[in-house]
Protein backbone atom coordinates (compact mmCIF):
# COMPACT_ATOMS: atom_id res chain seq x y z
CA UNK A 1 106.65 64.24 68.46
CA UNK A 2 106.87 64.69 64.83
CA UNK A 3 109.44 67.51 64.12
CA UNK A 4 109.79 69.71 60.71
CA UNK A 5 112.87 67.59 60.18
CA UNK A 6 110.31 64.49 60.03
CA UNK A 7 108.05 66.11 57.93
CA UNK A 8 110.93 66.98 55.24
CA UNK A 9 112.52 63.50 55.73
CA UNK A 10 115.89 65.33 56.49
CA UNK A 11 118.36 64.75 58.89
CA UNK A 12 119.12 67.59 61.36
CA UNK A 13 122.61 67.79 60.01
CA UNK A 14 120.98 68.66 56.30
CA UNK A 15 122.61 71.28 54.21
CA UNK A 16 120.19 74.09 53.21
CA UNK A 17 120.64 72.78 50.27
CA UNK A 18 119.39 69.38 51.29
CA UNK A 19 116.65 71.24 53.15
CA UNK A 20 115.15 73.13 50.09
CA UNK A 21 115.44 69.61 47.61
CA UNK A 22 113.01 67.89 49.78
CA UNK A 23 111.03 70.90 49.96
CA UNK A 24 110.61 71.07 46.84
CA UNK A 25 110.22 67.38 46.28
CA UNK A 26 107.35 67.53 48.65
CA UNK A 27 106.20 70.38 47.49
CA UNK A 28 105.58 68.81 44.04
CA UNK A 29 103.51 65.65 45.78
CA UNK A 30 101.58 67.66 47.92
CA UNK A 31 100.50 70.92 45.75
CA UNK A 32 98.49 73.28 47.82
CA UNK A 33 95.74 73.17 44.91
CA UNK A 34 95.38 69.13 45.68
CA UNK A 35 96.66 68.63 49.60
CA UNK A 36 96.07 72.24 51.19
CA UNK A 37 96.74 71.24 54.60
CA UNK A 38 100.04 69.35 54.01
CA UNK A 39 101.62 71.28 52.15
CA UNK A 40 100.85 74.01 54.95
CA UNK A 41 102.84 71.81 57.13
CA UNK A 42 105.58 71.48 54.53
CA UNK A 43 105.65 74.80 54.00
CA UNK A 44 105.66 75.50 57.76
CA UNK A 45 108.31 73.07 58.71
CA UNK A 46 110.58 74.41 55.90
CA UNK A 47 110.08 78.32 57.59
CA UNK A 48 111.41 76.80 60.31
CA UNK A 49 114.38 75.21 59.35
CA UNK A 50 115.57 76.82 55.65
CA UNK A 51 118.62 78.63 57.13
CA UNK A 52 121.27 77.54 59.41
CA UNK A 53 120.47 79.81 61.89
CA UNK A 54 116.77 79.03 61.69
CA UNK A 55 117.89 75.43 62.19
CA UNK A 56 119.85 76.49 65.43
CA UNK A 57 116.86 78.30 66.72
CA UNK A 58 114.59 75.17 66.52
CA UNK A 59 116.99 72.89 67.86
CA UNK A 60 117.48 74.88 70.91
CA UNK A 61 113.74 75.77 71.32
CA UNK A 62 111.78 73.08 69.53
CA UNK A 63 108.94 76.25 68.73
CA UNK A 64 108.28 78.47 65.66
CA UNK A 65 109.88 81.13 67.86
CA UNK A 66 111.67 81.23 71.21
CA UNK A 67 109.39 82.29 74.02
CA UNK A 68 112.24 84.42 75.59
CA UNK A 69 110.49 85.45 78.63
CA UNK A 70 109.76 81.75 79.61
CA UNK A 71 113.77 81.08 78.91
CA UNK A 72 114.80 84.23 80.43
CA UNK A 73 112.47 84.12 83.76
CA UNK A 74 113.01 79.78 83.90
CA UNK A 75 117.31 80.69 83.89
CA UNK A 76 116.59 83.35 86.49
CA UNK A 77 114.79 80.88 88.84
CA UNK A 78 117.94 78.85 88.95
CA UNK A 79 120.81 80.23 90.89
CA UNK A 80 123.05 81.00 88.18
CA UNK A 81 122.93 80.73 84.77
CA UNK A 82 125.67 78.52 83.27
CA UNK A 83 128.10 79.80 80.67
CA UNK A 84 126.51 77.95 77.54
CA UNK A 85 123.32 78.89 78.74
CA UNK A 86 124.21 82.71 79.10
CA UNK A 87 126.24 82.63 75.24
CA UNK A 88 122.92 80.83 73.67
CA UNK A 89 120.91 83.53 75.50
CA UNK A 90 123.14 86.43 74.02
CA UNK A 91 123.07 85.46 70.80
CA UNK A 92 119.43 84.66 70.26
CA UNK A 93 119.08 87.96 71.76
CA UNK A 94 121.07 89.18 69.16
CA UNK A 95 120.40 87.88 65.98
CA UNK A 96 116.49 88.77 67.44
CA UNK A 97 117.18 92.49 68.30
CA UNK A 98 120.19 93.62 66.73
């Protein structure tokens, strides 16, 4: 599965920084007057992972955005949720919500 930190050619510990140089590098191969559709998917894969906290989200979810009622009703189905689970829960709730 290619991931947005393939299509950047970053590594997942990248700086944001990092993160928005090889945007921009791309950006500069792949206009979106001459390659439309990749730069959509450079421009798509940097959304995802720009910020720190973006870059958390993604790791932990692998998805534009969390599905939280597939997390939330896939912990409950187990018999109890496990500490790191419950803190990762909280705080995308969180930084979602709040």
């Amino acid at each position: 599965m290619i991931t947005a930190f393939d299509i950047l050619d970053v590594s997942t510990d990248a700086s944001d920084d990092d993160i928005k140089k090889a945007y921009l590098k791309k950006v500069r191969i792949y206009s979106p007057e001459q390659a439309p559709d990749e730069f959509k998917k450079i421009r798509s894969a940097f959304d995802l992972i720009s910020t720190e906290k973006k870059r958390i989200k993604y790791q932990l979810f692998n998805k534009d955005m969390p599905n939280i009622f597939a997390f939330l009703e896939d912990s409950l189905s187990v018999d109890k949720l496990q500490a790191t689970n419950e803190k990762l829960l909280t705080k995308v709730l969180l930084e979602t919500h709040g």
